[in-house]
N, C-alpha and C. Protein backbone atom coordinates (compact mmCIF):
# COMPACT_ATOMS: atom_id res chain seq x y z
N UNK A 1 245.47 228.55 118.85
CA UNK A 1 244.30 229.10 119.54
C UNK A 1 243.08 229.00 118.63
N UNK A 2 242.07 228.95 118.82
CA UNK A 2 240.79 228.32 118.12
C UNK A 2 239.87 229.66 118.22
N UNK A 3 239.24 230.88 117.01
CA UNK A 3 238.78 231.41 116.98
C UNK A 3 237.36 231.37 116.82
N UNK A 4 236.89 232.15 117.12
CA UNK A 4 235.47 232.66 116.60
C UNK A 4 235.32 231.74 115.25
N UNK A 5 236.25 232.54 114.21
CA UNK A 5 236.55 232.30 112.76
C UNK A 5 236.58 230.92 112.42
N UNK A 6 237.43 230.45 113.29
CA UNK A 6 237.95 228.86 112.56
C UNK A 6 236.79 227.94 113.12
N UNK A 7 236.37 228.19 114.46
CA UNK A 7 235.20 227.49 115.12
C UNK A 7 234.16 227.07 113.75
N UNK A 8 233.73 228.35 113.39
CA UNK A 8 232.43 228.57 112.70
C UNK A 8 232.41 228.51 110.70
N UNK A 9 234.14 228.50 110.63
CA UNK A 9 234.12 229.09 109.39
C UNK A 9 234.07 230.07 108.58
N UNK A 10 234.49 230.59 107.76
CA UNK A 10 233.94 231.30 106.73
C UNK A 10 232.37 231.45 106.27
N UNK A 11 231.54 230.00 106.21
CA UNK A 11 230.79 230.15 105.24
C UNK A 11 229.43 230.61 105.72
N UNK A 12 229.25 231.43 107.40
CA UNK A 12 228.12 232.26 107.70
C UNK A 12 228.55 232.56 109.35
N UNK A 13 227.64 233.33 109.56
CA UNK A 13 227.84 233.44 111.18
C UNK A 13 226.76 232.40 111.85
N UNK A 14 227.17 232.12 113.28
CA UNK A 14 226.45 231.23 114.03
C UNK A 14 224.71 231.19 114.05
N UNK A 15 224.53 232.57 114.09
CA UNK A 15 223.28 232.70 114.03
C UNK A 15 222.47 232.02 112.71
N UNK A 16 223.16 232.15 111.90
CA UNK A 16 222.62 232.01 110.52
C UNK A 16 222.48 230.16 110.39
N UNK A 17 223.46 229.42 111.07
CA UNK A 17 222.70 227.82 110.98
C UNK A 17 221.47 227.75 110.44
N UNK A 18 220.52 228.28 111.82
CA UNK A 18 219.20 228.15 112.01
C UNK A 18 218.77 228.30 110.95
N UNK A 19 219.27 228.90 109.60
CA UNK A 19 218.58 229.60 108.63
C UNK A 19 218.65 228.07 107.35
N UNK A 20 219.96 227.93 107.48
CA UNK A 20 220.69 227.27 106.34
C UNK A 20 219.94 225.96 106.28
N UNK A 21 219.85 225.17 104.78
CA UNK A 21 219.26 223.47 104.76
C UNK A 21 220.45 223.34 105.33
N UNK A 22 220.07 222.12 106.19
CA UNK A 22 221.28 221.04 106.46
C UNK A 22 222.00 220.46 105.37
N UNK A 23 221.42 219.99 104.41
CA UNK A 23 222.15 219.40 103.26
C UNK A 23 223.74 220.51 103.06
N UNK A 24 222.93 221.35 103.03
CA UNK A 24 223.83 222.86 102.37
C UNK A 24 224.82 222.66 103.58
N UNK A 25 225.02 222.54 104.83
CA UNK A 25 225.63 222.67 105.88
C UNK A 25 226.45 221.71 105.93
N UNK A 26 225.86 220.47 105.80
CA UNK A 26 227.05 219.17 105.76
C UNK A 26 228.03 218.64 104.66
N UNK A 27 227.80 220.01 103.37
CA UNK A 27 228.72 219.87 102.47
C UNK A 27 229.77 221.43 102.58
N UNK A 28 229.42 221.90 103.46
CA UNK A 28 230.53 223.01 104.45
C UNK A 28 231.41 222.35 105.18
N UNK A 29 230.65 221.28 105.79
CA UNK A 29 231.46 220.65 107.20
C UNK A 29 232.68 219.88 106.58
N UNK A 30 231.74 219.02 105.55
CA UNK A 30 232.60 217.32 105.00
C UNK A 30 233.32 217.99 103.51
N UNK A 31 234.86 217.79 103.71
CA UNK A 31 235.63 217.66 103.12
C UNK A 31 235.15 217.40 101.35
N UNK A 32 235.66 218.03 100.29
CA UNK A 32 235.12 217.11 99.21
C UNK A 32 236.37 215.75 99.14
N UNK A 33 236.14 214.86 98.20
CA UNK A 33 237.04 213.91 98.16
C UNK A 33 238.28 214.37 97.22
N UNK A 34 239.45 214.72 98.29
CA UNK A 34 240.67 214.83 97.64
C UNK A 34 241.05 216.23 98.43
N UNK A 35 239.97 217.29 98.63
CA UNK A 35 240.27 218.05 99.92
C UNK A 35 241.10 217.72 100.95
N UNK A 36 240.99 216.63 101.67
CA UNK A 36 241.60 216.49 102.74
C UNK A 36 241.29 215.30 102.64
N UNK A 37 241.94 214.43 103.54
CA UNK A 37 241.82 212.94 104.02
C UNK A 37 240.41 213.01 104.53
N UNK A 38 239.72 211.15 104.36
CA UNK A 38 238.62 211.63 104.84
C UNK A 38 238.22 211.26 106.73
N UNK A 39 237.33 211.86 106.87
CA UNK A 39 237.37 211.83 107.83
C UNK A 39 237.00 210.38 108.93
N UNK A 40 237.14 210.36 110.12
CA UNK A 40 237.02 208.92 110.80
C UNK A 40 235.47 209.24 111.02
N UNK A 41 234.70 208.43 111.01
CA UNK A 41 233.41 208.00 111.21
C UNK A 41 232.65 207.40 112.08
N UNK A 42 231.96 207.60 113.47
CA UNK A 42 231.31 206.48 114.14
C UNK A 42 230.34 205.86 113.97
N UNK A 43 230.44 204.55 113.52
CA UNK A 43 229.34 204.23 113.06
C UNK A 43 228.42 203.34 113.98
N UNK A 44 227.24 203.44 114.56
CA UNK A 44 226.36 202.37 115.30
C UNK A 44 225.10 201.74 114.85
N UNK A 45 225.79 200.39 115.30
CA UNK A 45 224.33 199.86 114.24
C UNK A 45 223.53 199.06 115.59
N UNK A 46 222.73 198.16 115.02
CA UNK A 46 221.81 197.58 116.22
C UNK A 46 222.26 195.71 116.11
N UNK A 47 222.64 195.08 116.93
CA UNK A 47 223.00 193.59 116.94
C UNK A 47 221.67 192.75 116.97
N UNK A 48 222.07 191.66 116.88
CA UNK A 48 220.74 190.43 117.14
C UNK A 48 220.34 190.66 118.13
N UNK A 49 221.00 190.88 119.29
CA UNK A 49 220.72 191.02 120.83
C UNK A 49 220.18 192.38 121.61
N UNK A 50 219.74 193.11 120.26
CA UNK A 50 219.30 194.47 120.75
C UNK A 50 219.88 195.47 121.20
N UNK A 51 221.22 195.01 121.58
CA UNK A 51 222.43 196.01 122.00
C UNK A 51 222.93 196.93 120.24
N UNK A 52 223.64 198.01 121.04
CA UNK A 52 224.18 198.99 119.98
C UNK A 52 225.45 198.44 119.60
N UNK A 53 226.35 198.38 118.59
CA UNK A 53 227.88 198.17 118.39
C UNK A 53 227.90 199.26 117.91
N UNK A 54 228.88 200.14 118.30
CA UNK A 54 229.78 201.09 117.46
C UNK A 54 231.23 200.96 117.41
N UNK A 55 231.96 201.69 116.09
CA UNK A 55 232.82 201.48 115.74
C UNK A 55 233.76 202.67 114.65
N UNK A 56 234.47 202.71 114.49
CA UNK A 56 234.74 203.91 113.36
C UNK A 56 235.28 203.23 111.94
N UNK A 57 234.73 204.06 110.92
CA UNK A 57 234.79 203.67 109.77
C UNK A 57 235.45 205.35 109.36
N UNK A 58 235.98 204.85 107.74
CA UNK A 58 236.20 205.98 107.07
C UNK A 58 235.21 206.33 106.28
N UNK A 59 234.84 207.88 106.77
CA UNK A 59 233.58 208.76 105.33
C UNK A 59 233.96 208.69 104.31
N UNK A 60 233.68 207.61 103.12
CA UNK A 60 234.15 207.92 101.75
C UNK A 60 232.93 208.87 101.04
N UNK A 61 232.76 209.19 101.38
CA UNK A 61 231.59 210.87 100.77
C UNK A 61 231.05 211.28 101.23
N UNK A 62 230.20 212.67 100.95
CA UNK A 62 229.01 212.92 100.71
C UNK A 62 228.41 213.36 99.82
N UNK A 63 227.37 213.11 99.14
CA UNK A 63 226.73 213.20 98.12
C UNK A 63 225.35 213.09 97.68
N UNK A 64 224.65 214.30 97.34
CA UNK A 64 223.35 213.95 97.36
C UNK A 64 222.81 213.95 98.66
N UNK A 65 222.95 214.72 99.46
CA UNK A 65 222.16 214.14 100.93
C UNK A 65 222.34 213.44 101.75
N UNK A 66 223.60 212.49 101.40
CA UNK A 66 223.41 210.97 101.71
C UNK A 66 225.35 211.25 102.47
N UNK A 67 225.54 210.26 103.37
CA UNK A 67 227.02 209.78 103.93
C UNK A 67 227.03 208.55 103.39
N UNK A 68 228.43 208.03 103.21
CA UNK A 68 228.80 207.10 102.12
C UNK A 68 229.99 206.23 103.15
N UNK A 69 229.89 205.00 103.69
CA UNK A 69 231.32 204.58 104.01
C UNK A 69 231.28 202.69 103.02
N UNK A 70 232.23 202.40 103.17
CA UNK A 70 232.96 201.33 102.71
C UNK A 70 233.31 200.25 103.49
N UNK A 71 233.03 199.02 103.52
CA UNK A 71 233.78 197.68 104.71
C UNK A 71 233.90 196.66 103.77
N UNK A 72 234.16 195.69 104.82
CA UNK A 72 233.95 194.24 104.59
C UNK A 72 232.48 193.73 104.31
N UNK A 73 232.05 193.14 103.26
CA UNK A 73 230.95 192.49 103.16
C UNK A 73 230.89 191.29 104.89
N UNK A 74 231.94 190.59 104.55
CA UNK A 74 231.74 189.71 105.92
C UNK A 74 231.67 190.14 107.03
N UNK A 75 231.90 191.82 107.49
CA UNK A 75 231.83 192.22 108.76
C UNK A 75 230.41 191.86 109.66
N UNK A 76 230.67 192.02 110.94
CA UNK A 76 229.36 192.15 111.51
C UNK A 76 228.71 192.91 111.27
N UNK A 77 229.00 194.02 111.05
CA UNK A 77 228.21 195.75 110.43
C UNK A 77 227.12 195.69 109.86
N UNK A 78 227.86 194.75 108.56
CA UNK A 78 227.02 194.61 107.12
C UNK A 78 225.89 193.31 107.83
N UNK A 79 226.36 192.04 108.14
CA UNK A 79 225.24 191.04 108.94
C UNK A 79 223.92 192.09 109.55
N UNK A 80 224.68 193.09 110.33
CA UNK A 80 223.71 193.80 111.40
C UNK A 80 222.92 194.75 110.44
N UNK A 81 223.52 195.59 109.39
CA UNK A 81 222.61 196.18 108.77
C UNK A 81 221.38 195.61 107.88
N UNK A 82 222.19 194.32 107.54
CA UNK A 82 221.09 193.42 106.41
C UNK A 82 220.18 193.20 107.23
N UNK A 83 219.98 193.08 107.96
CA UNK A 83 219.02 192.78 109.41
C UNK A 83 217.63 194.15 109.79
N UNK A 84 218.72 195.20 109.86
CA UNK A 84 218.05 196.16 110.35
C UNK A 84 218.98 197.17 109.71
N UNK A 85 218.73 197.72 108.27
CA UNK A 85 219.38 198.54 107.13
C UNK A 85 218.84 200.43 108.11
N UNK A 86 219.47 200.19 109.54
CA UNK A 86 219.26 201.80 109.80
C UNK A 86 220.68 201.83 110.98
N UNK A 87 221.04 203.46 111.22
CA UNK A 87 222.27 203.19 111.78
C UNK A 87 222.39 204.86 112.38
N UNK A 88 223.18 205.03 112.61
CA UNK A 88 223.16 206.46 113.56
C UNK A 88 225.04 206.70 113.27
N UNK A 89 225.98 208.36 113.04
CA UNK A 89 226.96 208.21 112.62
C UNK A 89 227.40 209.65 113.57
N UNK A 90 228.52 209.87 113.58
CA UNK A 90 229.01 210.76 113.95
C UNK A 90 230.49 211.10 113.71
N UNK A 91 230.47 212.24 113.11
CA UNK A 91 232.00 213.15 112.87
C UNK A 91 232.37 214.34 113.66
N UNK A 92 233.18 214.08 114.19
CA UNK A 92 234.34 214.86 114.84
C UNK A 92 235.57 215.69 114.44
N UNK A 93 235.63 216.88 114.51
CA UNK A 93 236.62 218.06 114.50
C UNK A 93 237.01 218.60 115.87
N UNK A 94 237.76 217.60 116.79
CA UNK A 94 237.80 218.81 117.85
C UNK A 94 238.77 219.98 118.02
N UNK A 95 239.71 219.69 117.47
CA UNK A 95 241.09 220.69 116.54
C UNK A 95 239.96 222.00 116.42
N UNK A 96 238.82 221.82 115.30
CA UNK A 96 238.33 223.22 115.34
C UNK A 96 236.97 223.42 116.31
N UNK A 97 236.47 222.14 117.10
CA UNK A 97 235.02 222.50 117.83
C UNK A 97 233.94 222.16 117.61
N UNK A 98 233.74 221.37 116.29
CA UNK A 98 232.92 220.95 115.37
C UNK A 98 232.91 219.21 115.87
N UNK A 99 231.31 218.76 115.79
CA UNK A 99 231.00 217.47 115.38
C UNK A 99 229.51 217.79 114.81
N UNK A 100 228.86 216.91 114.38
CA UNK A 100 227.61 216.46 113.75
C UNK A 100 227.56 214.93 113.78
N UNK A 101 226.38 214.68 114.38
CA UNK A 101 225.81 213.49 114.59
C UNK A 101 224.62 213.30 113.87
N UNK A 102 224.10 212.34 113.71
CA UNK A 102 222.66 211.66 112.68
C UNK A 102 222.47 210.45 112.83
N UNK A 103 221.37 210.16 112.11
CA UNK A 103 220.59 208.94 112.17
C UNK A 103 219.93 208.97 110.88
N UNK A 104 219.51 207.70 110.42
CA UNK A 104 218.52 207.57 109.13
C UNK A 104 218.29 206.10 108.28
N UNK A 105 218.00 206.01 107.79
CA UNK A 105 217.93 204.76 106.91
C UNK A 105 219.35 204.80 105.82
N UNK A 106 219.55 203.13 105.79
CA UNK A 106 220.46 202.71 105.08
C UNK A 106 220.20 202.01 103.72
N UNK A 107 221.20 202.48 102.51
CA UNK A 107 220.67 201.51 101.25
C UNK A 107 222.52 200.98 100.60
N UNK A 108 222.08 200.51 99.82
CA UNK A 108 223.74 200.29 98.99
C UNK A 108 224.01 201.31 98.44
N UNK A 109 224.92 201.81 97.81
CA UNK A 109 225.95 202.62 97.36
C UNK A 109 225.57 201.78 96.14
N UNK A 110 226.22 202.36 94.66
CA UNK A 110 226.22 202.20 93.69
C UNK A 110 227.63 201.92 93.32
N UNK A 111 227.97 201.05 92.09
CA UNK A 111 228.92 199.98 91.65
C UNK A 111 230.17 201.46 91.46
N UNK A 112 229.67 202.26 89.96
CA UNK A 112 230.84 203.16 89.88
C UNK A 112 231.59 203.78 91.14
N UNK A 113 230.42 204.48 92.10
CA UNK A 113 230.83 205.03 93.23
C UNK A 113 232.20 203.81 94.26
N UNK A 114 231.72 202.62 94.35
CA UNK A 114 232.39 201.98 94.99
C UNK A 114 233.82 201.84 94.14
N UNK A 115 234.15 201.57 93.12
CA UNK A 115 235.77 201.41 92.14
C UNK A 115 236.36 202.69 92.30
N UNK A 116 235.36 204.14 92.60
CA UNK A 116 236.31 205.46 92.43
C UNK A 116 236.53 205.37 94.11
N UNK A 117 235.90 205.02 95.05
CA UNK A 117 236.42 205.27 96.37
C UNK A 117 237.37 204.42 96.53
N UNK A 118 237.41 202.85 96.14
CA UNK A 118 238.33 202.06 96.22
C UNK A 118 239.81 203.21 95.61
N UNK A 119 239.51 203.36 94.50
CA UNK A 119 241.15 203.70 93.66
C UNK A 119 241.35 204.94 94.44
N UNK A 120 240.35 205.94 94.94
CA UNK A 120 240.96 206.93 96.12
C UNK A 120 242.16 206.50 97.25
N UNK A 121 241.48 205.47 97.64
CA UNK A 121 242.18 204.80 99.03
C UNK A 121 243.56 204.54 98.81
N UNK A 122 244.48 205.34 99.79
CA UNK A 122 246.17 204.54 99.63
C UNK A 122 246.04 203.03 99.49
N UNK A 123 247.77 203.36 99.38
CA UNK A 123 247.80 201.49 99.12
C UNK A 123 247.97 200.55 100.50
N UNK A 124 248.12 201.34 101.72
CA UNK A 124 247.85 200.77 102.47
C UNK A 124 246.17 199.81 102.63
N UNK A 125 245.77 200.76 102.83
CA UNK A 125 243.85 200.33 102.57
C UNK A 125 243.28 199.45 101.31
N UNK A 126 244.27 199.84 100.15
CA UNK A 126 243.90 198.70 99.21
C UNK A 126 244.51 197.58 99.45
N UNK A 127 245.06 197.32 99.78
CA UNK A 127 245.78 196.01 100.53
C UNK A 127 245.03 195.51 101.64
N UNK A 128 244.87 196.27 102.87
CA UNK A 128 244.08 196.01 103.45
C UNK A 128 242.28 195.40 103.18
N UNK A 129 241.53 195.54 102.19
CA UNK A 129 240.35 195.32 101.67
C UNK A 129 240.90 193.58 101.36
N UNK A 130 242.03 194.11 100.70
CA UNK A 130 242.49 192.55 100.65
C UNK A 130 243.07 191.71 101.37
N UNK A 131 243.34 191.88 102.63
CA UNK A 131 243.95 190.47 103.46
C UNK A 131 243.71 190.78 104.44
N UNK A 132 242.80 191.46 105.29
CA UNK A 132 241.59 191.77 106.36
C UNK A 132 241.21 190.79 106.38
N UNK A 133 241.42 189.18 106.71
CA UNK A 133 240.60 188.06 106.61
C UNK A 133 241.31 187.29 107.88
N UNK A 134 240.32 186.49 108.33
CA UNK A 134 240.57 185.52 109.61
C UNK A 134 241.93 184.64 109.00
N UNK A 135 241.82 184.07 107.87
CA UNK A 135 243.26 183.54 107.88
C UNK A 135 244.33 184.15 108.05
N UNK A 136 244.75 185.19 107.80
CA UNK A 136 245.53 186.39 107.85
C UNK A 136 245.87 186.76 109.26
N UNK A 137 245.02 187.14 110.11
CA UNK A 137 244.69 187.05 111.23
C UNK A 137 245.14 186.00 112.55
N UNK A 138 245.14 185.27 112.01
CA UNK A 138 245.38 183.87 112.27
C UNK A 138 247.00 183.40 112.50
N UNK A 139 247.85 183.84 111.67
CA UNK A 139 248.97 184.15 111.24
C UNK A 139 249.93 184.89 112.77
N UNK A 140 251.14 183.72 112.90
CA UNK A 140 252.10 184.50 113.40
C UNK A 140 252.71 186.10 112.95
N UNK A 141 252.92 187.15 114.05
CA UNK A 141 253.32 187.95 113.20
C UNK A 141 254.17 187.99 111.85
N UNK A 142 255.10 187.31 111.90
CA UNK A 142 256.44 186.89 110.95
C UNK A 142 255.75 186.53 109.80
N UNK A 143 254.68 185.23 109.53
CA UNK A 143 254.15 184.50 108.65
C UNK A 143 252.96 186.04 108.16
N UNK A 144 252.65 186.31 108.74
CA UNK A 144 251.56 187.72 108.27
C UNK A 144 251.91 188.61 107.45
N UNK A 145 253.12 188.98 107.98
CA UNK A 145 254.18 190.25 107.34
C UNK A 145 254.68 189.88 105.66
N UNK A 146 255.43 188.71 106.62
CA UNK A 146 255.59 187.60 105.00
C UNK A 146 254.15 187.46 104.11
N UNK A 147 253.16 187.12 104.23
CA UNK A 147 252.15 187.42 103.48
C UNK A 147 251.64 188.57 102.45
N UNK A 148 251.60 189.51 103.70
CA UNK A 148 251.11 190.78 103.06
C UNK A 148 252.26 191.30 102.05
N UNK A 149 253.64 191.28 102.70
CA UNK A 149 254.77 191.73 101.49
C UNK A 149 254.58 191.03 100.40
N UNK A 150 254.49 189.46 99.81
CA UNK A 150 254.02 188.89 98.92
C UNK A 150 253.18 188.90 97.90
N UNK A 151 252.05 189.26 99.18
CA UNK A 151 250.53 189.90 98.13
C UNK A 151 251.33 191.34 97.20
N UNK A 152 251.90 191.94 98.60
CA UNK A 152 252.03 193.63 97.77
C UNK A 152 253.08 193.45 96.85
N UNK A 153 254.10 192.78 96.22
CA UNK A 153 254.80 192.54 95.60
C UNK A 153 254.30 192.23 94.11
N UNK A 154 252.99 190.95 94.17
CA UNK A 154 252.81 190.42 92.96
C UNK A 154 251.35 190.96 92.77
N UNK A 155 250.97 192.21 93.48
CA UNK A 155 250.05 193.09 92.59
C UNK A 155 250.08 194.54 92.91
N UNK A 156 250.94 194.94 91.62
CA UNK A 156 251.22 196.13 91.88
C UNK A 156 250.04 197.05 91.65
N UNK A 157 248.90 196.45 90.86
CA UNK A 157 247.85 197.63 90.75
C UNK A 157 246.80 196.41 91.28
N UNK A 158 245.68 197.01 91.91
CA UNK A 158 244.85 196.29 92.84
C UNK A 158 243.05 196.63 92.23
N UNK A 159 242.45 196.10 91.93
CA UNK A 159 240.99 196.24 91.81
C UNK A 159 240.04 195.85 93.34
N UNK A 160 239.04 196.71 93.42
CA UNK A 160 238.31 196.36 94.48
C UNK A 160 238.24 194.53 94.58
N UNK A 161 238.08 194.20 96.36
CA UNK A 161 238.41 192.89 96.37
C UNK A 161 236.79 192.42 96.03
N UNK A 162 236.16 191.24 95.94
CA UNK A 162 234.90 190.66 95.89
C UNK A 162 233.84 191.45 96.98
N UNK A 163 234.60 191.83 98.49
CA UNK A 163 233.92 191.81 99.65
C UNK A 163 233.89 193.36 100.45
N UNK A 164 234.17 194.42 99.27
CA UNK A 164 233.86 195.44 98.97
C UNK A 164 232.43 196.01 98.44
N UNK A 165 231.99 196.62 99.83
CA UNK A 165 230.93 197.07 100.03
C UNK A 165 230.81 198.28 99.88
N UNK A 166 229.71 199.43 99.82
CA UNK A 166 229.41 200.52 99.90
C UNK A 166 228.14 200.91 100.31
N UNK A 167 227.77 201.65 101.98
CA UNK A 167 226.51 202.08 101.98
C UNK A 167 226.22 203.23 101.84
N UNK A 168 225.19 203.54 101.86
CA UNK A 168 224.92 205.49 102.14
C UNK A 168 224.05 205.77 103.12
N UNK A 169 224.08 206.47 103.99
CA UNK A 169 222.97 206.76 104.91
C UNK A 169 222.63 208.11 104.65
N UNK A 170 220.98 208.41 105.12
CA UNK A 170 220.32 209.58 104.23
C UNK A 170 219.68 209.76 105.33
N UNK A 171 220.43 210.97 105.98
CA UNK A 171 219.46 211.51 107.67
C UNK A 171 218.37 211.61 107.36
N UNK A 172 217.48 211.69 108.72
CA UNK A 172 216.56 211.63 109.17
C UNK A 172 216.47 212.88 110.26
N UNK A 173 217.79 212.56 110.85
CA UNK A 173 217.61 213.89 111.95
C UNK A 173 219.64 214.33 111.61
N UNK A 174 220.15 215.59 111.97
CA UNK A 174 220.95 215.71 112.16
C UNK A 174 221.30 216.99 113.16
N UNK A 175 222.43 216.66 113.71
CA UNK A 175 222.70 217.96 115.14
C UNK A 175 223.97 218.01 114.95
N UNK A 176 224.21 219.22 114.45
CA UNK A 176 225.38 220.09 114.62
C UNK A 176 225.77 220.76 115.45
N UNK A 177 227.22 220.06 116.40
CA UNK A 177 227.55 220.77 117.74
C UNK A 177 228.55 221.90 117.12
N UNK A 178 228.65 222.96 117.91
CA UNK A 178 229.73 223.80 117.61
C UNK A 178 230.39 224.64 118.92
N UNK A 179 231.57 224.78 119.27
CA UNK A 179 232.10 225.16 120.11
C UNK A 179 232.06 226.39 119.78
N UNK A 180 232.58 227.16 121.03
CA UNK A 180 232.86 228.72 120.88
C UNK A 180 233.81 229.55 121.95
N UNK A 181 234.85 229.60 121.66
CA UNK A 181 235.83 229.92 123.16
C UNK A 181 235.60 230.80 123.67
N UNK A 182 234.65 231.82 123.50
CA UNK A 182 234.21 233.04 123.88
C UNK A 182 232.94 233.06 124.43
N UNK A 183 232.20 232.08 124.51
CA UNK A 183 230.67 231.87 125.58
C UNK A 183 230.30 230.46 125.16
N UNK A 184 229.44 229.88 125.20
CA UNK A 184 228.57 228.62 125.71
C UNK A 184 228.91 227.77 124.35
N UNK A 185 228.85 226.31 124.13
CA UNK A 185 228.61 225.62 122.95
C UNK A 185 227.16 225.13 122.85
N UNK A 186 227.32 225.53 121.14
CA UNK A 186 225.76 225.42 120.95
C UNK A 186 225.17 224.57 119.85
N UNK A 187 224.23 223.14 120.00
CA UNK A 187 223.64 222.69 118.92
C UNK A 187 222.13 222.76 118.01
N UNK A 188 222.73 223.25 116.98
CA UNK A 188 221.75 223.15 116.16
C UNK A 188 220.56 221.52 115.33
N UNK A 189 219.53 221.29 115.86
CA UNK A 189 218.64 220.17 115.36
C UNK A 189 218.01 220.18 114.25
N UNK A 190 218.10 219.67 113.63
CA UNK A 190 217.51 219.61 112.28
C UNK A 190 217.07 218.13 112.09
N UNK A 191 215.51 218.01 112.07
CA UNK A 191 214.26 216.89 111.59
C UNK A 191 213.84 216.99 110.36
N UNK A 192 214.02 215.96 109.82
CA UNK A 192 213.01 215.90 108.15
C UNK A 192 211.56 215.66 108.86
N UNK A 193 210.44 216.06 108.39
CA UNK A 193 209.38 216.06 107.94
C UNK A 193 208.80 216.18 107.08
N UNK A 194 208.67 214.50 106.19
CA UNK A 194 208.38 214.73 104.67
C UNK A 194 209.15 215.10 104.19
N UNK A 195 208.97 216.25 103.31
CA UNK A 195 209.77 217.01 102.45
C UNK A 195 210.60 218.54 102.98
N UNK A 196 210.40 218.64 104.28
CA UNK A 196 210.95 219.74 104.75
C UNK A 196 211.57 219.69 106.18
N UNK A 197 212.70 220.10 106.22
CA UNK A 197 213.40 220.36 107.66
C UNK A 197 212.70 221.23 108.87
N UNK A 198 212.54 220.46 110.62
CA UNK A 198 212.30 221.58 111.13
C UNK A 198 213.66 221.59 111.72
N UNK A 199 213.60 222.79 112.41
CA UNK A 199 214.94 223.39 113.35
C UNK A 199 214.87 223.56 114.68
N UNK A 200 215.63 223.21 115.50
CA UNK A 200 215.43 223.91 117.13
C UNK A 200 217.24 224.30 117.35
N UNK A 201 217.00 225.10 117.69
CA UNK A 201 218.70 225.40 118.40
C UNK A 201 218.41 225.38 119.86
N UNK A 202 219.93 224.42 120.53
CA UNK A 202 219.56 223.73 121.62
C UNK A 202 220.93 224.10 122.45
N UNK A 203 220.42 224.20 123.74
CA UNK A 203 222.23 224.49 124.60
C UNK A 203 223.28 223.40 124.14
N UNK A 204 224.63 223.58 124.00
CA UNK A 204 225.49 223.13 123.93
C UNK A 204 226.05 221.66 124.92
């Protein structure tokens, strides 16, 4: 059963959002790294064709203000961001009632940051960074399997692959939905301006 409590947390009552920086709020929400698995990510970017793609990625942080995920250099993602380096994201809790959505400009991630998220990642995912490729792909199941067991055999410890990326996105706007089993769900808006956040709390 999903309380008041677990809805909202420990770390204030509902009312009090309105009060709190967002920064301060989205390091309540997001896991630190090693807390918990991280969380799935939607990420939307903008195509050549003006249309939206979205997709889910894993949050490898937050830090500084900023959301942090990880891909393929060769993805479309990365093509679409080099293009137009802005993107819009969203995380989901519905277990407790919770999402937060945003938008903002995109930059690279930094080298150390990218080797400690890599060596975070199981070895499923480090493997994966590595044979995520159209040839691979390409591959009868049988010949694939046979592959990947091969790779994972003759490297037992793995370094980030060449095509290991890292961005960060640094809102611009963010809205925190929150459920409540006991009356209405309600989101909180939060706008940068300049150097300071405004707020509106908005029906659910």
């Amino acid at each position: 059963m999903i309380t008041s409590s677990t809805v909202f947390g420990h770390d204030c009552e509902p009312a009090e959002y309105a009060e709190i920086d967002p920064v301060q709020l989205l390091s309540m929400w997001i896991p630190a790294p090693g807390d918990a698995p991280p969380p799935l990510m939607a990420l939307a970017t903008i195509a050549e064709d003006g249309y939206p793609r979205a997709r889910h990625v894993l949050l490898s942080e937050y830090r500084g203000g900023a959301v942090y995920f990880h891909t393929d250099a060769t993805s479309a993602k990365v093509a679409e961001l080099s293009v137009n380096p802005r993107a819009a994201v969203t995380v989901a809790w519905p277990e407790i009632g919770r999402q937060v959505s945003m938008y903002g400009d995109i930059t690279s991630s930094e080298p150390q940051l990218d080797q400690a998220v890599y060596a975070r990642r199981g070895r499923y995912l480090q493997l994966l960074a590595w044979l995520n490729t159209p040839e691979i792909a390409a591959l009868d199941p049988a010949r694939r399997h046979a592959a990947w067991a091969r790779f994972d055999a003759e490297h037992p410890r793995l370094e980030p692959p060449p095509n290991w990326v890292g961005f960060a996105l640094e809102p611009k706007e963010l809205t925190f939905w929150r459920g409540d089993p006991l009356g209405p769900s309600q989101r909180t808006r939060y706008r940068r301006d300049k150097d300071r956040w405004t707020v509106e709390v908005l029906p659910g």
